[in-house]
N, C-alpha and C. Protein backbone atom coordinates (compact mmCIF):
# COMPACT_ATOMS: atom_id res chain seq x y z
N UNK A 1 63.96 34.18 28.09
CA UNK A 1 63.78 34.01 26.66
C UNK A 1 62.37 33.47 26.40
N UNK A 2 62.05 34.11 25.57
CA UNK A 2 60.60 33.26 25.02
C UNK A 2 60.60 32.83 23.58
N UNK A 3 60.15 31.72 23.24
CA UNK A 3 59.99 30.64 22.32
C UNK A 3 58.97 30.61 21.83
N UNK A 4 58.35 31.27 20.38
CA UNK A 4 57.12 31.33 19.94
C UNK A 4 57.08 30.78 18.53
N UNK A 5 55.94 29.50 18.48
CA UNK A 5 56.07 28.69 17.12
C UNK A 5 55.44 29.20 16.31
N UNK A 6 55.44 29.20 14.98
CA UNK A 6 54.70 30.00 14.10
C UNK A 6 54.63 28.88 13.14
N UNK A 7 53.71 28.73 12.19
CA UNK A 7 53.43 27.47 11.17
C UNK A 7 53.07 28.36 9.84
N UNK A 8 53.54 28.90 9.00
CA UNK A 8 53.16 29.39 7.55
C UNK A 8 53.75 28.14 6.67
N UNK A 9 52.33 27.84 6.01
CA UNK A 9 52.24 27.24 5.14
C UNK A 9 52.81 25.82 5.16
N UNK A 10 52.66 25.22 6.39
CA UNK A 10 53.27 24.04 6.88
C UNK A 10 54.53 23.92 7.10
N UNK A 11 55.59 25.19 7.01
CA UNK A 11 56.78 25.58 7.55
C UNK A 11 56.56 25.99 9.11
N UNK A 12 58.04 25.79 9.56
CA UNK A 12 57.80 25.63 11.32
C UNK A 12 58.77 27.03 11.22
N UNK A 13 58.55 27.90 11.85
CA UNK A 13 59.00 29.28 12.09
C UNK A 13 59.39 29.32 13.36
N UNK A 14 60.69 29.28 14.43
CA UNK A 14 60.48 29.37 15.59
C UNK A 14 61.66 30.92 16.08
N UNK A 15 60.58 31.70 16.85
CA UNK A 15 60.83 33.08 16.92
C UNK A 15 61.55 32.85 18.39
N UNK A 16 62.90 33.73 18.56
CA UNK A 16 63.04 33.81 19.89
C UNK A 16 63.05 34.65 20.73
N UNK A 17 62.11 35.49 21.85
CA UNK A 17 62.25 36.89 22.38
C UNK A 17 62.11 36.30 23.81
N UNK A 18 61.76 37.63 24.40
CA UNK A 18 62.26 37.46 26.12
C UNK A 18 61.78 36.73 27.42
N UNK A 19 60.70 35.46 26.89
CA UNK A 19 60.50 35.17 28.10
C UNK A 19 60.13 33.63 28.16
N UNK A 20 59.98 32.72 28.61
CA UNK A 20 60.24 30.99 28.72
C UNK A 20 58.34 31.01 28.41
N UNK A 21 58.15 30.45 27.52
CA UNK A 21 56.45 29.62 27.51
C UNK A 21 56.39 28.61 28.39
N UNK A 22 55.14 28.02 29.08
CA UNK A 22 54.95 26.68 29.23
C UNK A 22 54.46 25.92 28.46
N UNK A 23 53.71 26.81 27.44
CA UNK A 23 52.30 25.90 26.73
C UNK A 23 52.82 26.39 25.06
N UNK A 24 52.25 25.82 24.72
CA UNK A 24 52.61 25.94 23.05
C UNK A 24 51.71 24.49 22.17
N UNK A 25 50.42 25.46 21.86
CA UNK A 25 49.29 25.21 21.04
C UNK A 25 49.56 25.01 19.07
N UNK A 26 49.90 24.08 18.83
CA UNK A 26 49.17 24.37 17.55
C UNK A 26 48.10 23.50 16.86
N UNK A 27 47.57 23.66 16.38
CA UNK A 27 45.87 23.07 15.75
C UNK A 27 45.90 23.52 14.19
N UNK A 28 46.76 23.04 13.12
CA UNK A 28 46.05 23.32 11.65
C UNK A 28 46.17 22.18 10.99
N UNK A 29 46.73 22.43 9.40
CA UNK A 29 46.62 21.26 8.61
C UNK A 29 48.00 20.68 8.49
N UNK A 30 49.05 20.40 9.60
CA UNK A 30 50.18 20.42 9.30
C UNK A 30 50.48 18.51 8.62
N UNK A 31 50.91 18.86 7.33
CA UNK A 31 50.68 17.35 6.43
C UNK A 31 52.18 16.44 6.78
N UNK A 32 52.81 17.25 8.05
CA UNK A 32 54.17 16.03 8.39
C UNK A 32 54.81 16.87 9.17
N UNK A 33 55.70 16.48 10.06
CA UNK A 33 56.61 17.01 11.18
C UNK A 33 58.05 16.59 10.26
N UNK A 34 58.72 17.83 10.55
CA UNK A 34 60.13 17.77 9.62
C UNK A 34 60.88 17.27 10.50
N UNK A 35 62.06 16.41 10.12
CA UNK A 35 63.25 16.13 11.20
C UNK A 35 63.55 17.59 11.95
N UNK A 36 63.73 17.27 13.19
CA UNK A 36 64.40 18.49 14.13
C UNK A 36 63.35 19.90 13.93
N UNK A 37 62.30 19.22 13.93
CA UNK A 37 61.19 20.10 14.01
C UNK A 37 61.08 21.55 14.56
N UNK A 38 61.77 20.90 16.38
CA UNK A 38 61.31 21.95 17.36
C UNK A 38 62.58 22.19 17.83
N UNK A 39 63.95 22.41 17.01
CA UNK A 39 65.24 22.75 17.33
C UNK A 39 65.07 24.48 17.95
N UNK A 40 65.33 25.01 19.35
CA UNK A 40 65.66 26.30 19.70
C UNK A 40 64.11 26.45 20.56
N UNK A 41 63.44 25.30 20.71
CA UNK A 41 62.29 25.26 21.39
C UNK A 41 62.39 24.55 22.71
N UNK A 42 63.46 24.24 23.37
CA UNK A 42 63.80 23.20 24.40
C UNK A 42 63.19 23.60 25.66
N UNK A 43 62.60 24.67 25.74
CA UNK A 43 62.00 25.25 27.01
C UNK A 43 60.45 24.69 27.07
N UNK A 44 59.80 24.67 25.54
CA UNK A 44 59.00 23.99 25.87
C UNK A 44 58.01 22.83 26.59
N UNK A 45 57.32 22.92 26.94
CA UNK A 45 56.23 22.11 28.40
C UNK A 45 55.33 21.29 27.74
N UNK A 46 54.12 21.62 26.80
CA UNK A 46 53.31 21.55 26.66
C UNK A 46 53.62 21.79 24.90
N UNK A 47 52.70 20.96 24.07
CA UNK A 47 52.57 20.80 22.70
C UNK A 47 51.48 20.33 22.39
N UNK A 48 50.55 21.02 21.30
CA UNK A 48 48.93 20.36 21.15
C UNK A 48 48.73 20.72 19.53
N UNK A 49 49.06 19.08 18.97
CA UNK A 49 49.51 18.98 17.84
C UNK A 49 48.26 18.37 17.07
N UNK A 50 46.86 18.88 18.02
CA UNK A 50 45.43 17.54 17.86
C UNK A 50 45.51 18.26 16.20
N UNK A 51 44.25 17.66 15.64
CA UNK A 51 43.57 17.44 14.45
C UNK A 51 44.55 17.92 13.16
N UNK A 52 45.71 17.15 12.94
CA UNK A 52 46.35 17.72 11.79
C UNK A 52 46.32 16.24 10.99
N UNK A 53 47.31 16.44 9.98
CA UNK A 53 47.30 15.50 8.96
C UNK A 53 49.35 14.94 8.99
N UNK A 54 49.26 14.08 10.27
CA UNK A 54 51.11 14.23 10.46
C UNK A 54 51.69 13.03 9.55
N UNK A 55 50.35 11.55 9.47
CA UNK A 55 50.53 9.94 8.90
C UNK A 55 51.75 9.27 9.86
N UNK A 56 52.59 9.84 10.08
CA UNK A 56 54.02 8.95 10.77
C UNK A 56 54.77 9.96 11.73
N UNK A 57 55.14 9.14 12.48
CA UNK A 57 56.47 9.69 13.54
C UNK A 57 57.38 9.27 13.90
N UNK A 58 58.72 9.90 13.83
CA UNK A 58 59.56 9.55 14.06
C UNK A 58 60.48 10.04 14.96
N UNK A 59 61.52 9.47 15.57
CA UNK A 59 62.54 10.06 16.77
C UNK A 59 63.05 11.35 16.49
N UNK A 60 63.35 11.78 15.10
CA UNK A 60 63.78 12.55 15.33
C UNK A 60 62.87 13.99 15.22
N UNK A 61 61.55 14.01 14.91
CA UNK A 61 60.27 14.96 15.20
C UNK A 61 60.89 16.13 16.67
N UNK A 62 60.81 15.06 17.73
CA UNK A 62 60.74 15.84 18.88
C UNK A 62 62.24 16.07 19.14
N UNK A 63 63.46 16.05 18.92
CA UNK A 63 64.40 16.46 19.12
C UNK A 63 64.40 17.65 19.55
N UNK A 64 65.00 18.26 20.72
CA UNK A 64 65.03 19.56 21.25
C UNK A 64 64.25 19.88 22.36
N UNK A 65 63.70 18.70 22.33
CA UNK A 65 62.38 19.12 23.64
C UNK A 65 62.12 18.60 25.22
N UNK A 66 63.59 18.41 24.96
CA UNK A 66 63.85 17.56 26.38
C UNK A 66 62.88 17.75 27.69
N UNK A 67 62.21 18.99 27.63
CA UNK A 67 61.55 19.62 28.99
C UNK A 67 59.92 18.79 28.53
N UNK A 68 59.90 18.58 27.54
CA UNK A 68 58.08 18.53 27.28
C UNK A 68 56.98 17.24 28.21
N UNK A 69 56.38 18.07 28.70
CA UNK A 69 55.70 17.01 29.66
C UNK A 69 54.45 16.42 28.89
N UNK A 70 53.59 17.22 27.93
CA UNK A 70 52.20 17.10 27.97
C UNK A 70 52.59 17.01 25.98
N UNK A 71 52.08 15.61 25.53
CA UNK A 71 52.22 15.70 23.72
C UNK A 71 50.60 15.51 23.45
N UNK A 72 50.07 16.17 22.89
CA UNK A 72 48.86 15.58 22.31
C UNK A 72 48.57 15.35 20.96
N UNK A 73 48.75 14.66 20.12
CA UNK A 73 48.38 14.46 18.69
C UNK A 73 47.78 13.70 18.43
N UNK A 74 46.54 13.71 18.96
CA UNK A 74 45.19 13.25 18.85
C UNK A 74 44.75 13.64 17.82
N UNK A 75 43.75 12.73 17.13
CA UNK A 75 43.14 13.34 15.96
C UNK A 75 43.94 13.77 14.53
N UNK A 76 45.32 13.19 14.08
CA UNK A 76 46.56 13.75 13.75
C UNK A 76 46.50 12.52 12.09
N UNK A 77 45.50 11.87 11.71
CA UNK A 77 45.63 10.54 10.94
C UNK A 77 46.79 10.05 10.62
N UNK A 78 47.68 9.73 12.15
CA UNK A 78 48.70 9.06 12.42
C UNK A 78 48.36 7.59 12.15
N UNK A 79 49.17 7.25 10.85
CA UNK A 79 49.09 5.49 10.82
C UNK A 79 50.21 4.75 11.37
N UNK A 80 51.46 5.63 11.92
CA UNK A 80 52.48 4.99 12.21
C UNK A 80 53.57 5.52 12.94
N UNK A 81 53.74 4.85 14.24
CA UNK A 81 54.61 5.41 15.49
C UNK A 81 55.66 4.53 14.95
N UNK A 82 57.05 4.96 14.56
CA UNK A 82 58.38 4.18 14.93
C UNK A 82 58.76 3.89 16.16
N UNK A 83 59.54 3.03 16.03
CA UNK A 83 60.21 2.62 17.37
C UNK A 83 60.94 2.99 18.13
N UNK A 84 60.87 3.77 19.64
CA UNK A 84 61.08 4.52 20.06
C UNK A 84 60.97 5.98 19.81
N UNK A 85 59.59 6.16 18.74
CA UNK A 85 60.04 7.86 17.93
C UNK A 85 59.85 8.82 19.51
N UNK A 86 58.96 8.23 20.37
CA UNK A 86 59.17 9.52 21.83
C UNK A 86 60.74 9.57 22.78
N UNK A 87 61.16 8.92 22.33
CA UNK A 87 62.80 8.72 23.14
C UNK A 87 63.76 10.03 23.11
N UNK A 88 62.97 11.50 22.56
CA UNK A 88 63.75 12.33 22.68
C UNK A 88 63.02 13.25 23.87
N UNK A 89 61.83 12.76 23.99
CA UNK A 89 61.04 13.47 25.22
C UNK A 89 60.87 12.74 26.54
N UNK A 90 61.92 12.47 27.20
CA UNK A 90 62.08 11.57 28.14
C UNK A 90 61.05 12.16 29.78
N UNK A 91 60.94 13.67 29.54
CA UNK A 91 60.17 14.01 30.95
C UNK A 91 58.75 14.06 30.70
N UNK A 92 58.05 13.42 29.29
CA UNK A 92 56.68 13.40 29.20
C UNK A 92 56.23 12.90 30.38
N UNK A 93 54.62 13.48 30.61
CA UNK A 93 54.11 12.49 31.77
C UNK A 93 52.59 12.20 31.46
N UNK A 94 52.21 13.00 30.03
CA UNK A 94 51.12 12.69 29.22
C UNK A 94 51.10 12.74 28.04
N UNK A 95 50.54 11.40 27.57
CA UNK A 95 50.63 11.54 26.11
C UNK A 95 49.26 11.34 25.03
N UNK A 96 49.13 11.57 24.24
CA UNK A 96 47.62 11.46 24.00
C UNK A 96 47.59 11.05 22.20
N UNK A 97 47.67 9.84 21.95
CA UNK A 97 47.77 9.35 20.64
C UNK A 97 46.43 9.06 20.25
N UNK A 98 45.39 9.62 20.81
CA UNK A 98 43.78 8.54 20.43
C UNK A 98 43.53 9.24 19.03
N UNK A 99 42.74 8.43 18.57
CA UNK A 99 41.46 8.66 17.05
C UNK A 99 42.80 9.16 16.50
N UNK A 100 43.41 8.27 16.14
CA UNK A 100 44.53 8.52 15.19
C UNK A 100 44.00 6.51 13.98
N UNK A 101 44.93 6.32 13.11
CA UNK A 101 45.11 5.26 12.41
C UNK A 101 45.55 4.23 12.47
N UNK A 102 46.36 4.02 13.60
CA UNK A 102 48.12 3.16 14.25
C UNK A 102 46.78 1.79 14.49
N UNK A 103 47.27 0.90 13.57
CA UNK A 103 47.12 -0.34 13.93
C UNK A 103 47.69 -1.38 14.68
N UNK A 104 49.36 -0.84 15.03
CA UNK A 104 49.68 -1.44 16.17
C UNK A 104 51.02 -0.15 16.64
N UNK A 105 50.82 -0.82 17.94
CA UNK A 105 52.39 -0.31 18.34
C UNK A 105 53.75 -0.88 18.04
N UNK A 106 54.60 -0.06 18.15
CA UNK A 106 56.07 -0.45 17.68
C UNK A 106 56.42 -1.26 18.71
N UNK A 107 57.45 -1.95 18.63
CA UNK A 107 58.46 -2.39 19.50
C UNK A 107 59.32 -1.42 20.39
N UNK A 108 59.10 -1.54 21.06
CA UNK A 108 59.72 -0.20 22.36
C UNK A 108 59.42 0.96 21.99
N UNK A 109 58.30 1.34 21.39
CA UNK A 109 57.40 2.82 20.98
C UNK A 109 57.82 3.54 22.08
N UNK A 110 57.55 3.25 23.53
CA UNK A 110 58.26 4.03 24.74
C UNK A 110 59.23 4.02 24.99
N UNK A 111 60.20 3.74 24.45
CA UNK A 111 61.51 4.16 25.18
C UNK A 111 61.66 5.18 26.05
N UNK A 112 62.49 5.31 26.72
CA UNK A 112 62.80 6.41 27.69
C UNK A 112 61.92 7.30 28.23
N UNK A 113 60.05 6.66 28.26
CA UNK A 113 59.26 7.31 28.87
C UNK A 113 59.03 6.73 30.42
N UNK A 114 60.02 6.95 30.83
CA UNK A 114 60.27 6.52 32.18
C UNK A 114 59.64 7.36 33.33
N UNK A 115 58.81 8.69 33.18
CA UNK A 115 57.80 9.38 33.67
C UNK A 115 56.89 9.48 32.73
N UNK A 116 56.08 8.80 32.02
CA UNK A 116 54.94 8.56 31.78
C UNK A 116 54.11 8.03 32.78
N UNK A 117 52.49 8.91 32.81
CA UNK A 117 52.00 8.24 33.87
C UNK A 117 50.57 8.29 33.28
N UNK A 118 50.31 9.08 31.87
CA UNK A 118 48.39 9.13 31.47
C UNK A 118 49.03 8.87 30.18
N UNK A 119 48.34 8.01 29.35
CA UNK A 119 48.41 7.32 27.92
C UNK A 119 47.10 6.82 27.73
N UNK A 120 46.96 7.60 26.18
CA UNK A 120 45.63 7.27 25.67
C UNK A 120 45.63 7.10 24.43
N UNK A 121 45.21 5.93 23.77
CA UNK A 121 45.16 5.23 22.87
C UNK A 121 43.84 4.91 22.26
N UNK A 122 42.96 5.31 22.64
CA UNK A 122 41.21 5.13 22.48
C UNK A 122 41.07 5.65 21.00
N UNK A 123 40.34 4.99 20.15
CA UNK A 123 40.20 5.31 18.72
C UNK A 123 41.07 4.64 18.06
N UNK A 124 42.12 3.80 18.15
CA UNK A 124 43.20 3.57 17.43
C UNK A 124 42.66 1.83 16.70
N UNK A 125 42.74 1.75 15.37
CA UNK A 125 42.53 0.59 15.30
C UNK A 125 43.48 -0.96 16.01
N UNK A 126 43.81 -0.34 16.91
CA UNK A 126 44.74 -1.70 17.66
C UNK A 126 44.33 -3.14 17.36
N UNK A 127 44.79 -3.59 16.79
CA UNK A 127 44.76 -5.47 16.98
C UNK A 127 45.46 -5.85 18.33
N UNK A 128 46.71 -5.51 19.02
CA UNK A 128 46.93 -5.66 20.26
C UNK A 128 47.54 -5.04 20.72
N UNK A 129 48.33 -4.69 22.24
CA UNK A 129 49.29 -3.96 23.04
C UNK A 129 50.55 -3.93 22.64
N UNK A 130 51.10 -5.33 22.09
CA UNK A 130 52.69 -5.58 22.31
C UNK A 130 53.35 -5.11 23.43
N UNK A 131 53.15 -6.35 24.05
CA UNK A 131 53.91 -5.79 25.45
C UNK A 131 55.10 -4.95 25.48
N UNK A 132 55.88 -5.06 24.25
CA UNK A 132 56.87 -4.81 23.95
C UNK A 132 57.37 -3.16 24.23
N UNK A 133 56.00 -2.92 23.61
CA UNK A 133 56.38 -0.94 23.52
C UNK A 133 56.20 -0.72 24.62
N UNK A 134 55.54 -1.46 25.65
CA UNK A 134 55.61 -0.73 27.32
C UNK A 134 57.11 -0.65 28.04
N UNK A 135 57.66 -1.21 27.52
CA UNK A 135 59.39 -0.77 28.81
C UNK A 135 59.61 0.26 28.45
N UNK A 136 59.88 0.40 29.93
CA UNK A 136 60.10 1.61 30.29
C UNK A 136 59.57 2.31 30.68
N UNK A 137 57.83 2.27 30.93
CA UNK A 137 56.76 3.05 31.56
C UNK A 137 56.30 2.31 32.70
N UNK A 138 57.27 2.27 33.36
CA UNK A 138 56.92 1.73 34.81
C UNK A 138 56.41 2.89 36.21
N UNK A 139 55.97 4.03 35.89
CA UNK A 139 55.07 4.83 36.43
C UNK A 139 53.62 5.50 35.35
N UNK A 140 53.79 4.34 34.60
CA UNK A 140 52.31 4.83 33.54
C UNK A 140 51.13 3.80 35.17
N UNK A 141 50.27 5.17 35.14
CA UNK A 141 48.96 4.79 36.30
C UNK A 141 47.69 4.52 35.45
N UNK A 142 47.47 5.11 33.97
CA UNK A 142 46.18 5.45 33.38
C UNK A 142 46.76 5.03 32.14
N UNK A 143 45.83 3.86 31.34
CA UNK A 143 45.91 3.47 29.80
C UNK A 143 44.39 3.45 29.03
N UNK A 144 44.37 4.85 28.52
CA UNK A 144 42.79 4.50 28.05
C UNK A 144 42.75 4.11 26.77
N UNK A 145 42.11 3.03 26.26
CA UNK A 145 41.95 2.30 25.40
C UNK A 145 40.61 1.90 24.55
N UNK A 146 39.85 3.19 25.26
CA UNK A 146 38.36 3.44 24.37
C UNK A 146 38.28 3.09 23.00
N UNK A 147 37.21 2.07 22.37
CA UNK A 147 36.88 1.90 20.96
C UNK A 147 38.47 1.66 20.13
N UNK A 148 38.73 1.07 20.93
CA UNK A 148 40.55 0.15 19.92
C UNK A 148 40.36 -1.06 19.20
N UNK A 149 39.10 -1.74 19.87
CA UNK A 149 38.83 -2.64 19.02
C UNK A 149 39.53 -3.75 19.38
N UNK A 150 40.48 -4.04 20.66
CA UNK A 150 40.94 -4.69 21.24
C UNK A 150 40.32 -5.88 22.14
N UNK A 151 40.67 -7.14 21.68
CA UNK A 151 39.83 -8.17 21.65
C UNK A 151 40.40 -9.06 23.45
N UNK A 152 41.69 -8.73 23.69
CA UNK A 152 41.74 -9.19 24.76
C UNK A 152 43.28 -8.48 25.04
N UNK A 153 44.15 -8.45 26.46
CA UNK A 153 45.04 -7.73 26.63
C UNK A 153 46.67 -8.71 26.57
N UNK A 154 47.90 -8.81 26.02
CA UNK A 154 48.55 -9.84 26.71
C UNK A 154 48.78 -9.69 27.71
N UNK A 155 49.10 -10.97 28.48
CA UNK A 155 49.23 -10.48 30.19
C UNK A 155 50.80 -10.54 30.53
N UNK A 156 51.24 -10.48 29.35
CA UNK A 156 53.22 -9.69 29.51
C UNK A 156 53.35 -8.89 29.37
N UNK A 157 52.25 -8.05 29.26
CA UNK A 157 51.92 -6.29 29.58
C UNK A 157 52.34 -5.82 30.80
N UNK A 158 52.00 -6.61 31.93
CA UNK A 158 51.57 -5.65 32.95
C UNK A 158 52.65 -5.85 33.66
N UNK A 159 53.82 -6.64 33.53
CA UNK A 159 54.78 -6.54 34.52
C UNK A 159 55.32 -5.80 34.05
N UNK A 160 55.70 -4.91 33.27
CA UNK A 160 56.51 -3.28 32.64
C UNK A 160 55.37 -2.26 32.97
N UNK A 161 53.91 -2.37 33.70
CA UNK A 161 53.06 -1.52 34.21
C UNK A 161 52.51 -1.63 35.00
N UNK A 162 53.82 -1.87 36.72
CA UNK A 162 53.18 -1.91 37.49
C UNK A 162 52.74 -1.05 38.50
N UNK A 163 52.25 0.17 38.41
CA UNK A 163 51.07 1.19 38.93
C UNK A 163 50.36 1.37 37.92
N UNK A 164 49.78 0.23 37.27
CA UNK A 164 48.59 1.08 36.69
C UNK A 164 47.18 0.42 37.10
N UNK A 165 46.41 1.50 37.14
CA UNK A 165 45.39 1.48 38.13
C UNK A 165 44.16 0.58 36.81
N UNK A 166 43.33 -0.56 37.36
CA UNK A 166 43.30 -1.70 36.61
C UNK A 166 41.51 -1.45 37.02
């Protein structure tokens, strides 16, 4: 089966014909992710959601996507991750939130990213980590944190991140 997304007019169109994608690109002006977004897309791998206009996310966005390894919504003028909103993509193993708006993280923002291992946060106006949103990423190796504006780290961070390369 193949799984092909289509976006008219900030509607999510998802076509189904004969053969499994890994990758699945989109790049426009999409102004919000609908609940159950990517329902009949579960084969999906890969999602590249950079330079849109999404403001917030929530758990139930990624519903359906149990397989997705690679999220990027970079560049997305995301001001606000809920708590736990990635907890429906539990086999991520990269995620890429930078030059977005998010002034802080949620309280258990990671949930169930229990193969997370590259997280990037660089651009984000962060005031701090909250150790909080790290459980559960106890194979995150890489936290890039370029221009966050982050003044110092708590150090009840790092026992919920211990392989990450320092």
């Amino acid at each position: 089966m193949f799984t092909a997304l289509l976006i008219l007019d900030g509607v999510f169109i998802i076509l189904v014909l004969t053969k499994i994608p890994k990758t699945q690109q989109v790049n426009s002006d999409i102004p919000n992710l609908g609940e159950h977004s990517f329902i009949g897309a579960e084969n999906l791998r890969i999602l590249n959601l950079t330079g849109n206009n999404i403001a917030f996310i929530v758990e139930s966005n990624f519903k359906g996507l149990s397989k997705l390894e690679i999220l990027d919504v970079s560049k997305s003028n995301i001001d606000s991750f809920v708590s736990a909103c990635f907890s429906e993509v539990p086999e991520l193993r990269y995620l890429n939130l930078s030059w977005n708006n998010a002034p802080k993280l949620a309280e258990r923002l990671f949930y169930r990213l229990c193969k997370l291992e590259v997280l990037d946060l660089s651009g984000n106006p962060l005031k701090d980590l909250g150790s909080n949103a790290f459980m559960d990423t106890g194979n995150l190796t890489q936290l890039y944190c370029r221009k966050c504006g982050l003044k110092s780290v708590n150090p009840l961070l790092f026992p919920f991140v211990p392989k990450l390369e320092v």
